[in-house]
Structure formats: structure tokens, C-alpha cells
C-alpha atoms as a PDB file:
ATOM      1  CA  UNK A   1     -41.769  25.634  73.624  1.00  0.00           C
ATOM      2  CA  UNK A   2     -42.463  24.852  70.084  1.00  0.00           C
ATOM      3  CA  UNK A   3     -45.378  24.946  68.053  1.00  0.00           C
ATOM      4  CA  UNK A   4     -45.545  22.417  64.802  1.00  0.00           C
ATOM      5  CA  UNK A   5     -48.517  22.976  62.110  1.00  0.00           C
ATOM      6  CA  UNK A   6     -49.686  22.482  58.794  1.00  0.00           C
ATOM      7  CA  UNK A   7     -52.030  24.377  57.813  1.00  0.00           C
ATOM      8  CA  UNK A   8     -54.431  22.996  54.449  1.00  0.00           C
ATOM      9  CA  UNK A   9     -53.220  24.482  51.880  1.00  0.00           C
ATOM     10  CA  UNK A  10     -50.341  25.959  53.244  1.00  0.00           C
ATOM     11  CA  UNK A  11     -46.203  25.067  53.880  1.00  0.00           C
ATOM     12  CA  UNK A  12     -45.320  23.131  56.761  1.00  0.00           C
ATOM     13  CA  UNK A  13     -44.009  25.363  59.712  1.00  0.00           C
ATOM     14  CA  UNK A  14     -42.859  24.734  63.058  1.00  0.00           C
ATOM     15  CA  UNK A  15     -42.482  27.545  65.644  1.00  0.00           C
ATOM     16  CA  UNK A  16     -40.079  28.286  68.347  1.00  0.00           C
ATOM     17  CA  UNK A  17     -38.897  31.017  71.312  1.00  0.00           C
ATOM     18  CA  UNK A  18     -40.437  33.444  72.948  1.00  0.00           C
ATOM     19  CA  UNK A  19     -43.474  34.977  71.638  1.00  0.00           C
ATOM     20  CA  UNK A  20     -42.478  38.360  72.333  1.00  0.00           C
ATOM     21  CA  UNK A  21     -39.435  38.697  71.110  1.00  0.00           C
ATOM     22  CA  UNK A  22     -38.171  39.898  67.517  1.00  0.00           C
ATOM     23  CA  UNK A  23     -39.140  37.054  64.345  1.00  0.00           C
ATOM     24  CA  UNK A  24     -36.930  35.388  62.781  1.00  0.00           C
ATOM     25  CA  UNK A  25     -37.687  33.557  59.692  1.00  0.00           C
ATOM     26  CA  UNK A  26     -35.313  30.928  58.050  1.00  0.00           C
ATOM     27  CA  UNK A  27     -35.684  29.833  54.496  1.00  0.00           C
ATOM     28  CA  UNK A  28     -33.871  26.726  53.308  1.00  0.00           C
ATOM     29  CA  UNK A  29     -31.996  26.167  49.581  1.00  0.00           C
ATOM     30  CA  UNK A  30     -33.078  23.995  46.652  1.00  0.00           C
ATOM     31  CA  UNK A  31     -33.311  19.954  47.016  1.00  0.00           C
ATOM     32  CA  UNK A  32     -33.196  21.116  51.353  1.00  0.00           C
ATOM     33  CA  UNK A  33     -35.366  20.971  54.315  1.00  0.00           C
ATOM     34  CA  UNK A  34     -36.100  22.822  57.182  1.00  0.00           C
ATOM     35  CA  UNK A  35     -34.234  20.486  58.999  1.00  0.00           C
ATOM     36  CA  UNK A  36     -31.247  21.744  57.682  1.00  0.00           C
ATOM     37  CA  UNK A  37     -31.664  24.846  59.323  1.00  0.00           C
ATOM     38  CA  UNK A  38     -32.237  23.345  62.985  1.00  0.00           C
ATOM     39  CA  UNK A  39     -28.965  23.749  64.100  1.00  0.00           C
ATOM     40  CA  UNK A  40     -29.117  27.444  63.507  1.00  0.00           C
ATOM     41  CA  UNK A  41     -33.224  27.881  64.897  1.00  0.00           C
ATOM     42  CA  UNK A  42     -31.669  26.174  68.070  1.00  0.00           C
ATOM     43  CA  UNK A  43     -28.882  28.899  68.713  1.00  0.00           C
ATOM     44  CA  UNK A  44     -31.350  31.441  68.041  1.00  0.00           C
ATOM     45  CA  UNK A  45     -34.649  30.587  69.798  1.00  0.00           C
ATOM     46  CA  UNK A  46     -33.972  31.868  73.207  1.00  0.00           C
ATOM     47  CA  UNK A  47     -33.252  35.076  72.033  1.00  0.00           C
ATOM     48  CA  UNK A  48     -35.727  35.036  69.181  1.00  0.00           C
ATOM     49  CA  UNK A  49     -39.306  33.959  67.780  1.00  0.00           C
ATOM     50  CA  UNK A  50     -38.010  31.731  65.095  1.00  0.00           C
ATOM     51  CA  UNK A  51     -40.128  30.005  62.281  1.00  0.00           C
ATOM     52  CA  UNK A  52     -38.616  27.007  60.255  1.00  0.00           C
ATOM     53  CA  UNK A  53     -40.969  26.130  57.253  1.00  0.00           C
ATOM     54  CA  UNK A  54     -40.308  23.186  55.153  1.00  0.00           C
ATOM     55  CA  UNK A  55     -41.135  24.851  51.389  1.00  0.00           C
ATOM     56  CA  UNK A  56     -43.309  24.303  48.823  1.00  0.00           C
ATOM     57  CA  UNK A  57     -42.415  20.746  47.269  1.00  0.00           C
ATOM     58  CA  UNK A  58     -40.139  19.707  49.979  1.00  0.00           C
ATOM     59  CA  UNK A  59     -40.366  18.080  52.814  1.00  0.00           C
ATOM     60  CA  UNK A  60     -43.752  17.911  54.750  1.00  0.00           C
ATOM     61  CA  UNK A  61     -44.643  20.163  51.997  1.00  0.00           C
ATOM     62  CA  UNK A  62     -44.484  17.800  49.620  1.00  0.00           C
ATOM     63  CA  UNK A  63     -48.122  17.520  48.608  1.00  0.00           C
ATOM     64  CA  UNK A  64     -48.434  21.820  47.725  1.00  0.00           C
ATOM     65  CA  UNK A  65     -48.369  21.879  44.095  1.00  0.00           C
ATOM     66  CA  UNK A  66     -46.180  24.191  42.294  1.00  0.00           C
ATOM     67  CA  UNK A  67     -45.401  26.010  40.191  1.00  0.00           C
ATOM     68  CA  UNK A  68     -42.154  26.530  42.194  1.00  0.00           C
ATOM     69  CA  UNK A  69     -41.236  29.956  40.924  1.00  0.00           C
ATOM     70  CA  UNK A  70     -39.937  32.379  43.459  1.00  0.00           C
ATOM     71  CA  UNK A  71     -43.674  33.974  43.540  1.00  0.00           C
ATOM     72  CA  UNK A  72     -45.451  31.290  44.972  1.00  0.00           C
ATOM     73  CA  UNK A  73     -41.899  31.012  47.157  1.00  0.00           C
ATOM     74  CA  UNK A  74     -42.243  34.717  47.965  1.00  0.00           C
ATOM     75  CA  UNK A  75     -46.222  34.338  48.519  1.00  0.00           C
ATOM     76  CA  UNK A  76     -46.111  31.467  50.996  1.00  0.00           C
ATOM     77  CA  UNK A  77     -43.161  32.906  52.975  1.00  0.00           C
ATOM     78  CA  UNK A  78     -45.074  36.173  53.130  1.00  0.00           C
ATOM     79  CA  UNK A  79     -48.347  34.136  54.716  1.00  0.00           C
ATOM     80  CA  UNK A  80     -45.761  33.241  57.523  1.00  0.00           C
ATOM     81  CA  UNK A  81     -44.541  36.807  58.075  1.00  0.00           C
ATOM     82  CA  UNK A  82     -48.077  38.655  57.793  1.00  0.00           C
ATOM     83  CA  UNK A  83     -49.217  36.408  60.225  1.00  0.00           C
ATOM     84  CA  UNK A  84     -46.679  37.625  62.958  1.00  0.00           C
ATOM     85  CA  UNK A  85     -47.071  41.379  62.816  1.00  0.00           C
ATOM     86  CA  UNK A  86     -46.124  44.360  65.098  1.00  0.00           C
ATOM     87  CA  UNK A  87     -42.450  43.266  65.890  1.00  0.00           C
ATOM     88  CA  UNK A  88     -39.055  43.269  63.634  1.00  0.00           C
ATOM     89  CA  UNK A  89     -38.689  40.770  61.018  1.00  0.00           C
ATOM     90  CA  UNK A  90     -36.063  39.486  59.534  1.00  0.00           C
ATOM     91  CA  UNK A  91     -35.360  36.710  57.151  1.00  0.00           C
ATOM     92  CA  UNK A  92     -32.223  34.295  56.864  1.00  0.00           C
ATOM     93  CA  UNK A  93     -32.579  32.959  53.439  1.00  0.00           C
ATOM     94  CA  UNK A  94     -29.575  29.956  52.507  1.00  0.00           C
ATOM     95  CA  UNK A  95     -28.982  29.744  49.046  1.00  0.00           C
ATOM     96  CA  UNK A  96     -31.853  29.982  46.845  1.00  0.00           C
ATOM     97  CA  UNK A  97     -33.818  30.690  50.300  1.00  0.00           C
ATOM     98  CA  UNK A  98     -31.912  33.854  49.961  1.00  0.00           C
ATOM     99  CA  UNK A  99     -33.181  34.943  47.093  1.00  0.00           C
ATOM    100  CA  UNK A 100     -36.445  34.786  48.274  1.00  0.00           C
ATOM    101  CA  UNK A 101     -35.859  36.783  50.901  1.00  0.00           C
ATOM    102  CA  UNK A 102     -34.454  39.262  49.490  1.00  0.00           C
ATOM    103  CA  UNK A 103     -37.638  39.269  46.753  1.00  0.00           C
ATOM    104  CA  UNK A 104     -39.804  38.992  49.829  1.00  0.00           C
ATOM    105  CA  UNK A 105     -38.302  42.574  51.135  1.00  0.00           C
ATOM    106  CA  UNK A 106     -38.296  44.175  47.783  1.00  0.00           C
ATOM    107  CA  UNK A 107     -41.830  43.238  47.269  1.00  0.00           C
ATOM    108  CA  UNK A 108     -42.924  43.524  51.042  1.00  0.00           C
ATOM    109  CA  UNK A 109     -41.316  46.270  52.635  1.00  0.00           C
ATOM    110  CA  UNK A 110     -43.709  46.451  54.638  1.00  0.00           C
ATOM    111  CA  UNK A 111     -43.447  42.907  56.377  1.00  0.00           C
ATOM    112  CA  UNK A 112     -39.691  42.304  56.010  1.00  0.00           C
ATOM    113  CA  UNK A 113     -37.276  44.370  58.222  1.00  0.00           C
ATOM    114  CA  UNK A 114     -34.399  43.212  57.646  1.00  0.00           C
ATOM    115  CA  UNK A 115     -32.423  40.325  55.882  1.00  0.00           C
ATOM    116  CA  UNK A 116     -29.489  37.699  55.971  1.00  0.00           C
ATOM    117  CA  UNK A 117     -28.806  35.461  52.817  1.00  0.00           C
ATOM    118  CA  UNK A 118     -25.966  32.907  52.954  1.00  0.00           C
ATOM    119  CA  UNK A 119     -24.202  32.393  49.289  1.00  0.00           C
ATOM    120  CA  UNK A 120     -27.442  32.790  47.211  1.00  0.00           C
ATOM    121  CA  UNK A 121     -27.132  32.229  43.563  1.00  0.00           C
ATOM    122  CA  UNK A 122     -27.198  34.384  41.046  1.00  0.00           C
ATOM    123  CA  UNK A 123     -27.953  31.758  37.979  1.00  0.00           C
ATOM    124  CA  UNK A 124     -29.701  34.025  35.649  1.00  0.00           C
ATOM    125  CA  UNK A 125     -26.111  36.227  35.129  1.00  0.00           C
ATOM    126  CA  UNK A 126     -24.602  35.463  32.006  1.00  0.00           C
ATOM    127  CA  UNK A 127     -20.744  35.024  34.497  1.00  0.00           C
ATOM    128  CA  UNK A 128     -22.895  32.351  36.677  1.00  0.00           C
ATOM    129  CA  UNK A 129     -21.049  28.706  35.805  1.00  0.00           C
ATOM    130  CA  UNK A 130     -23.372  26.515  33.252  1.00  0.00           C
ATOM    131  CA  UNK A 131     -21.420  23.835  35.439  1.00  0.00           C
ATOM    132  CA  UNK A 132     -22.494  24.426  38.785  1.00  0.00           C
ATOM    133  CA  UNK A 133     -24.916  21.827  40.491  1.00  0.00           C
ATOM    134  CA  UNK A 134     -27.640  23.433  39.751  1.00  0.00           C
ATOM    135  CA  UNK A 135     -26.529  23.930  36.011  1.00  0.00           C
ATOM    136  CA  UNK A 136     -25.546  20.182  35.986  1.00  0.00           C
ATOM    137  CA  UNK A 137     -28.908  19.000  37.026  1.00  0.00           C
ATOM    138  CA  UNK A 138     -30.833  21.199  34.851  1.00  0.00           C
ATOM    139  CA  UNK A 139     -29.504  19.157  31.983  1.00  0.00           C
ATOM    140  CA  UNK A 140     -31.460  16.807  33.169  1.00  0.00           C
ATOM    141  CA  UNK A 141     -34.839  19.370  33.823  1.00  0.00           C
ATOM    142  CA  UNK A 142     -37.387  16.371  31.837  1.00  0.00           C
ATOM    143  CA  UNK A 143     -36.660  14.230  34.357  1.00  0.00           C
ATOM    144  CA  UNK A 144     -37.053  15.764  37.706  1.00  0.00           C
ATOM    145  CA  UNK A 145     -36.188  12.865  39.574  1.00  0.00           C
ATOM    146  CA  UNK A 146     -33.120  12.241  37.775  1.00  0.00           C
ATOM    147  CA  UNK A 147     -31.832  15.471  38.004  1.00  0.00           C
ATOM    148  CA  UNK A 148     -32.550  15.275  41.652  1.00  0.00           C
ATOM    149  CA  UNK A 149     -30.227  12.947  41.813  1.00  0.00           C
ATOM    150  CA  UNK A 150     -27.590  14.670  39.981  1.00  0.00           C
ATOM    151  CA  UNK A 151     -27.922  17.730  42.659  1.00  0.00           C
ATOM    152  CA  UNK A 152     -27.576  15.299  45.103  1.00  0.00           C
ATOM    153  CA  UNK A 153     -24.480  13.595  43.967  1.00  0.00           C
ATOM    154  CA  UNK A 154     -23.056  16.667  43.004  1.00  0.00           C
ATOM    155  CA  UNK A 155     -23.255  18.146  46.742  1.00  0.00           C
ATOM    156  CA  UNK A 156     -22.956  15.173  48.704  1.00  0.00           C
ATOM    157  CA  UNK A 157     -20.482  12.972  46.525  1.00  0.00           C
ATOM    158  CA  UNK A 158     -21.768   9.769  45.205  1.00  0.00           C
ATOM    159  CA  UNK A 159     -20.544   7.378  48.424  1.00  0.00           C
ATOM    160  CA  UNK A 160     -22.348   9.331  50.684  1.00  0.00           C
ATOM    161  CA  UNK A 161     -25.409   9.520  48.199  1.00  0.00           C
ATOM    162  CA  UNK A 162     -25.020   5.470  47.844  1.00  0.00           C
ATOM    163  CA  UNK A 163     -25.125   4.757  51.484  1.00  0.00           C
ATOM    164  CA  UNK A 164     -28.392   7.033  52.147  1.00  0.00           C
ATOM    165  CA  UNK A 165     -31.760   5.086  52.910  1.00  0.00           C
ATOM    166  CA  UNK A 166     -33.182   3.487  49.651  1.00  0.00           C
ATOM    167  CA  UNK A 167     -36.156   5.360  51.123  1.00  0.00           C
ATOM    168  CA  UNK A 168     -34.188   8.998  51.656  1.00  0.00           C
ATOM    169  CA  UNK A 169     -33.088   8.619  48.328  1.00  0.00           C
ATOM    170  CA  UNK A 170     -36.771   8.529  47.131  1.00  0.00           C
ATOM    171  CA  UNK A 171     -37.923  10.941  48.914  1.00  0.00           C
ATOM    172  CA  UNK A 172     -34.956  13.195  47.551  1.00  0.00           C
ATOM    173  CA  UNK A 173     -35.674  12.114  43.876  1.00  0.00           C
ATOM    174  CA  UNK A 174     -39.687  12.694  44.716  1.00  0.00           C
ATOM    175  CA  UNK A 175     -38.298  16.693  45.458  1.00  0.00           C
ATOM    176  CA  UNK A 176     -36.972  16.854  41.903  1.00  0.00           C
ATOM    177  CA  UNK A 177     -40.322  18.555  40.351  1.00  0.00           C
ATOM    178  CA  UNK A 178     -40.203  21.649  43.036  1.00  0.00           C
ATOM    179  CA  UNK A 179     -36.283  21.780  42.235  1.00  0.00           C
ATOM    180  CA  UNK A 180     -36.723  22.109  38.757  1.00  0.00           C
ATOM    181  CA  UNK A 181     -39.301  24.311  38.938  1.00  0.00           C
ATOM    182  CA  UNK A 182     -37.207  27.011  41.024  1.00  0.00           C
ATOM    183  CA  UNK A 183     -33.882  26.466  39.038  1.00  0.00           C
ATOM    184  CA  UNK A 184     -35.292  27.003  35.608  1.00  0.00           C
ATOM    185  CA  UNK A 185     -37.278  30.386  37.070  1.00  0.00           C
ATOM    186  CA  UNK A 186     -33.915  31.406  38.575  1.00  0.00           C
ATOM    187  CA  UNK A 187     -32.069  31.376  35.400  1.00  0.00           C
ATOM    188  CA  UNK A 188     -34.818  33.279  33.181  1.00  0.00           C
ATOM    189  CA  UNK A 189     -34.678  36.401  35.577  1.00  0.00           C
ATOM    190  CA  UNK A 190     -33.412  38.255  38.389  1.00  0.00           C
ATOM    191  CA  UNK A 191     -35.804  37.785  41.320  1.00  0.00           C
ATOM    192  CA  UNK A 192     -35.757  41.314  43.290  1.00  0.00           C
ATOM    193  CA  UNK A 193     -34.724  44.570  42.243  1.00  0.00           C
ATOM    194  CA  UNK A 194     -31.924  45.827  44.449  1.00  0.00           C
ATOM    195  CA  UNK A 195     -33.181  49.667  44.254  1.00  0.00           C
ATOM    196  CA  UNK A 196     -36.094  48.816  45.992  1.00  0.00           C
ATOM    197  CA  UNK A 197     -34.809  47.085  48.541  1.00  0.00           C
ATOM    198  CA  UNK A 198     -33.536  49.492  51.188  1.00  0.00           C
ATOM    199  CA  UNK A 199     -33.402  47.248  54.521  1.00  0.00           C
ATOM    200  CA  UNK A 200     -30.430  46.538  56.072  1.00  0.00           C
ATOM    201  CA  UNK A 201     -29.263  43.397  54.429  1.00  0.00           C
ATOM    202  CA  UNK A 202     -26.179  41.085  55.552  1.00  0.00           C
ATOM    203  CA  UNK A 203     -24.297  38.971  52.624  1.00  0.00           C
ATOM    204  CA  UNK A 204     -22.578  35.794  53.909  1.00  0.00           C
ATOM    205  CA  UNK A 205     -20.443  33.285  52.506  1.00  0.00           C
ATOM    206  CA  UNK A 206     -18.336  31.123  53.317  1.00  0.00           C
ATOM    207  CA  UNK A 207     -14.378  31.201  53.370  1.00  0.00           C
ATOM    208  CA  UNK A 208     -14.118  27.595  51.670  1.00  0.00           C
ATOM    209  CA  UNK A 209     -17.097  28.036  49.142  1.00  0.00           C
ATOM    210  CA  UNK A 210     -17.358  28.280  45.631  1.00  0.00           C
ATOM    211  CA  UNK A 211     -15.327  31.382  43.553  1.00  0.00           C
ATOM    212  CA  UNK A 212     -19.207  31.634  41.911  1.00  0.00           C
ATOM    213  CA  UNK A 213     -20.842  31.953  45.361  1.00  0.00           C
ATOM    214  CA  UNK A 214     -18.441  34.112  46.860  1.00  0.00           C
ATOM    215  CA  UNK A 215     -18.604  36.553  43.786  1.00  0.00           C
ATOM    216  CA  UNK A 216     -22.555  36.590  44.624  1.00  0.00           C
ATOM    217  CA  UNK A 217     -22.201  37.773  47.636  1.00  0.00           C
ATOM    218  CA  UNK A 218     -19.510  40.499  46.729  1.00  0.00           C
ATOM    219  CA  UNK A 219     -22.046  41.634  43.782  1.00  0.00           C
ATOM    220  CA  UNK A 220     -24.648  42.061  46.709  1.00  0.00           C
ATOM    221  CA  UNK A 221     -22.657  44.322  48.514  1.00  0.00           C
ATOM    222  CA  UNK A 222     -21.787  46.620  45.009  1.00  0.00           C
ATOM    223  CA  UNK A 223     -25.409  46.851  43.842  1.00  0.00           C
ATOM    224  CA  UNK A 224     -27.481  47.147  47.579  1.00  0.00           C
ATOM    225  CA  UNK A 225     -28.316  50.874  49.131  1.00  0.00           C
ATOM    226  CA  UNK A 226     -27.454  49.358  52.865  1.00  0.00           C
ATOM    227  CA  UNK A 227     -25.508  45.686  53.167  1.00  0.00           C
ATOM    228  CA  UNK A 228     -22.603  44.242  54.659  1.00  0.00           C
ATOM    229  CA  UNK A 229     -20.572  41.596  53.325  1.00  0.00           C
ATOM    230  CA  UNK A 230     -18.483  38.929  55.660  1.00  0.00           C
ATOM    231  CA  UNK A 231     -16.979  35.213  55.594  1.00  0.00           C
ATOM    232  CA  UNK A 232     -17.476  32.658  57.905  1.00  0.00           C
ATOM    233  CA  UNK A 233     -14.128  31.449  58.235  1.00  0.00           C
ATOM    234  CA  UNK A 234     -13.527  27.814  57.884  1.00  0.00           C
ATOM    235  CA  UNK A 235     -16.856  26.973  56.180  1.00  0.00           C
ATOM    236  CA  UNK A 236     -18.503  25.943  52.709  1.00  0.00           C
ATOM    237  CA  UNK A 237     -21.586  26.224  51.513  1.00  0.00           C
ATOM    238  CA  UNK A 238     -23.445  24.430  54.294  1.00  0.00           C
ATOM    239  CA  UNK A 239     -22.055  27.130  56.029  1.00  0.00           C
ATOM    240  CA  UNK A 240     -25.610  27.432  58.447  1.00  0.00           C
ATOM    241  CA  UNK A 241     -25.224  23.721  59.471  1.00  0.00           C
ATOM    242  CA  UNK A 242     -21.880  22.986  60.005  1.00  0.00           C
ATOM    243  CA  UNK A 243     -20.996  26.865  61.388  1.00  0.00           C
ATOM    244  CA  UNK A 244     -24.482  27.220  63.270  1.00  0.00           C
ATOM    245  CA  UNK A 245     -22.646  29.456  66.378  1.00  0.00           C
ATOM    246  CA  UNK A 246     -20.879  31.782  63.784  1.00  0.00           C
ATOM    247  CA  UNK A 247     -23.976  32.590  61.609  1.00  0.00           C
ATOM    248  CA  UNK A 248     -25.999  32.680  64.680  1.00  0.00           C
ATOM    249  CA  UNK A 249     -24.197  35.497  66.304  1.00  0.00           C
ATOM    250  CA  UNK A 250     -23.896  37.040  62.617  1.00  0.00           C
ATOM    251  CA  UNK A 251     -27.814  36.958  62.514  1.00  0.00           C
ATOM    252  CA  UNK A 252     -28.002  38.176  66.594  1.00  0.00           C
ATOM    253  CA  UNK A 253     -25.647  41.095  65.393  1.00  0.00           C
ATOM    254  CA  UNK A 254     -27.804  42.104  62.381  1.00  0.00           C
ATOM    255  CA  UNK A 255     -31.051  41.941  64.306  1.00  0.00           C
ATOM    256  CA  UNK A 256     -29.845  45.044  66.042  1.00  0.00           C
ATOM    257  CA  UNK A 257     -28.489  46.495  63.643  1.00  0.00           C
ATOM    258  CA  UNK A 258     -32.556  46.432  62.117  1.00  0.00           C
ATOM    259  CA  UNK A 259     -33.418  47.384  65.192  1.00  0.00           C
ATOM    260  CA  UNK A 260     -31.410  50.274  65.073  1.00  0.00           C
ATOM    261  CA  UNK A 261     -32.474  51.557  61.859  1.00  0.00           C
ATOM    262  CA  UNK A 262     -36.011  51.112  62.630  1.00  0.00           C
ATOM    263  CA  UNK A 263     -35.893  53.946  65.731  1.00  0.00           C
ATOM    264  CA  UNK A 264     -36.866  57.268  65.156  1.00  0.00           C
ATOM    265  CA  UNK A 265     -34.325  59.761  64.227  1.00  0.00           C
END
């Protein structure tokens, strides 16, 4: 049973599983969908209330105007969470999703329970490559759609980014404003404090990705009060597509782990 909305005003969400089991909340990366999450909502949803959101700027969220800093992120995913009270949360950011989940549960400890983040950048460090995709497209930050493109080609290889749709590929470029926006508030400061965040937190990556993405994730694990770090052997960044059963029982495993931690001693 699923249950698809969009609210005025607010992101696109669509709902899944069992209404009284434990929420889970996934939050996609820059220049992404919702949709590129499905994969994982489906291996979780019988076991799990699960909310997919398509965010600010993207998607069937295309018409929210920004600005696309990871406040407006962190207020809209909060909306979602506050909404669903009285059982665990926890929040399965990928990429830039991740860091506004962990900002979400630094700012909201109240509302956020626990969290997952999958290879989320950490752009604004002076050891984060000015060559990276992101970097690579900023270059091009006055012309969102243009550097839209550049992401795009950059993650997907220009043959497959030639044989998309003529109208994917302007929907894509349409997503370069929200992209921007997020990239260029990424690099001018660190999103979340990690001495106030004291849920349990889970740091993935994966075993093929990036030396600056892996490094992340191992910084997560030096500079947070309760995390655990692990690969997901055999995958890249799109690690939460392409590995959907691994990450799913990763996110199944950390769920009671929160659970755990959130009974009486």
C-alpha cells in the first residue's frame, strides 16, 4: 500500500509499508530523484514505514523555489519527520542527502533517531578535490543548466548522457538551479556539528568509490560520539541502486541497533 502526495507548498513524497512499524526516511544526492532510491524503499517497506520525497528543485518538486541551502533541505525533510511522530526514525541520506541528515539530527534530536549516510561529501574541507563532479560543475555555477550538464556527464559518461531522452536531458539541465544552489552552500560551511549529534549513526561507502568519498566516510567515524563505518563490497557510488539488498540489510541492522539505544537502561 502506498500513499503518493504533494502537498502546496511542500516536496513531493510518496509513502510506503506498514503504518505501524519504525520510519524510515530516504534522502536522495544532488542532480537525483527519489526514484533513485526505489530499489532500496522496495527492500525495506515490508519491514518498515518508508517515505521517498523527491527534494526541493528536483523532480516533482521542481516548482518549490529555493534557495537550496541545506536549511530549507533540513526544514522540508523535518516537515516529513514531524509529521510521523511517536515511533523510531531514522534517515538514509545518499550523498549530499547525507548531509542533510545528519544536519537534520544535529538540529532535531528530537525527531531524528538514528541515521545512515552513503559517501556524503565533505566539499567545504580544504583536502576535498576542486576536481570532483561537483567541483567541475561549479565552474560552471552562472549557468545552472550548463553545469547540470557537466554533473551529468561527469557521472554518467557522455554516451550514456547522449543517448538519454532529448526531454530527460531537459529536465536534468532544468535541475541545475537547485544543484547549484546546494553545492555552492556545501563548500562555504560544514552543515552539522558532529558534537551535537549523539545518535547512532552508520557511515557507508562503497568498496569501488572515490579515495575522496571513502576518506569522508572514515572522517565520520574519527569525529562522531557513536558511528560505525563499513563498505559495501563490489559497489561505487550508486552504491543504494545498484547494491539495494546489501544497504538494505545494513539499514535493517542499524534500525535495531536505534532501537536498542533508545530502551531504558
Amino acid at each position: 500500500m502506498s500513499d503518493r502526495s504533494h502537498p502546496p507548498g511542500r516536496v513531493w513524497r510518496t509513502i510506503t509499508g506498514p503504518a505501524g512499524e519504525a520510519h524510515v526516511v530516504l534522502v536522495h544526492g544532488s542532480l537525483d530523484r527519489s526514484a533513485g532510491l526505489l530499489r532500496l524503499s522496495r527492500r525495506l517497506d515490508e519491514r518498515c514505514r518508508v517515505t521517498r520525497y523527491d527534494r526541493r528543485g528536483y523532480g516533482r518538486s521542481i516548482d518549490l523555489a529555493g534557495p537550496f541551502d541545506i536549511d530549507a533541505h533540513v526544514a522540508d525533510l523535518v516537515e516529513i519527520v514531524g509529521g510521523d511522530p511517536g515511533r523510531p526514525c531514522v534517515v538514509v541520506g545518499h550523498s549530499y542527502g547525507g548531509n542533510v541528515a545528519l544536519a537534520a539530527a544535529d538540529r532535531y534530536p528530537d525527531l531524528v533517531d538514528g541515521v545512515v549516510t552513503y559517501e556524503s561529501p565533505m566539499s567545504w574541507e580544504s583536502w576535498w578535490p576542486r576536481d570532483s563532479a561537483g567541483g567541475n560543475a561549479m565552474a560552471w555555477r552562472d549557468d545552472p543548466e550548463e553545469a547540470a550538464e557537466r554533473f551529468m556527464r561527469r557521472l554518467i559518461g557522455d554516451a550514456r548522457w547522449e543517448r538519454l531522452p532529448p526531454s530527460t536531458r531537459a529536465s536534468r539541465r532544468a535541475e541545475g538551479p537547485a544543484m547549484v544552489g546546494e553545492l555552492a552552500d556545501l563548500r562555504q560551511r560544514r552543515p552539522w556539528d558532529a558534537d551535537r549529534i549523539t545518535q547512532p549513526v552508520l557511515a557507508l561507502f562503497g568498496e569501488h568509490g572515490a579515495a575522496h568519498h571513502r576518506e569522508a566516510m572514515a572522517e565520520l567515524g574519527s569525529r562522531l560520539r557513536d558511528v560505525a563505518v563499513r563498505e559495501v563490497a563490489g559497489a561505487r557510488h550508486f552504491g543504494p541502486n545498484t547494491h539495494a539488498d546489501v544497504v538494505a540489510e545494513q539499514v535493517l541492522a542499524h534500525l535495531d541497533r536505534v532501537r536498542l539505544a533508545g530502551q531504558p537502561s
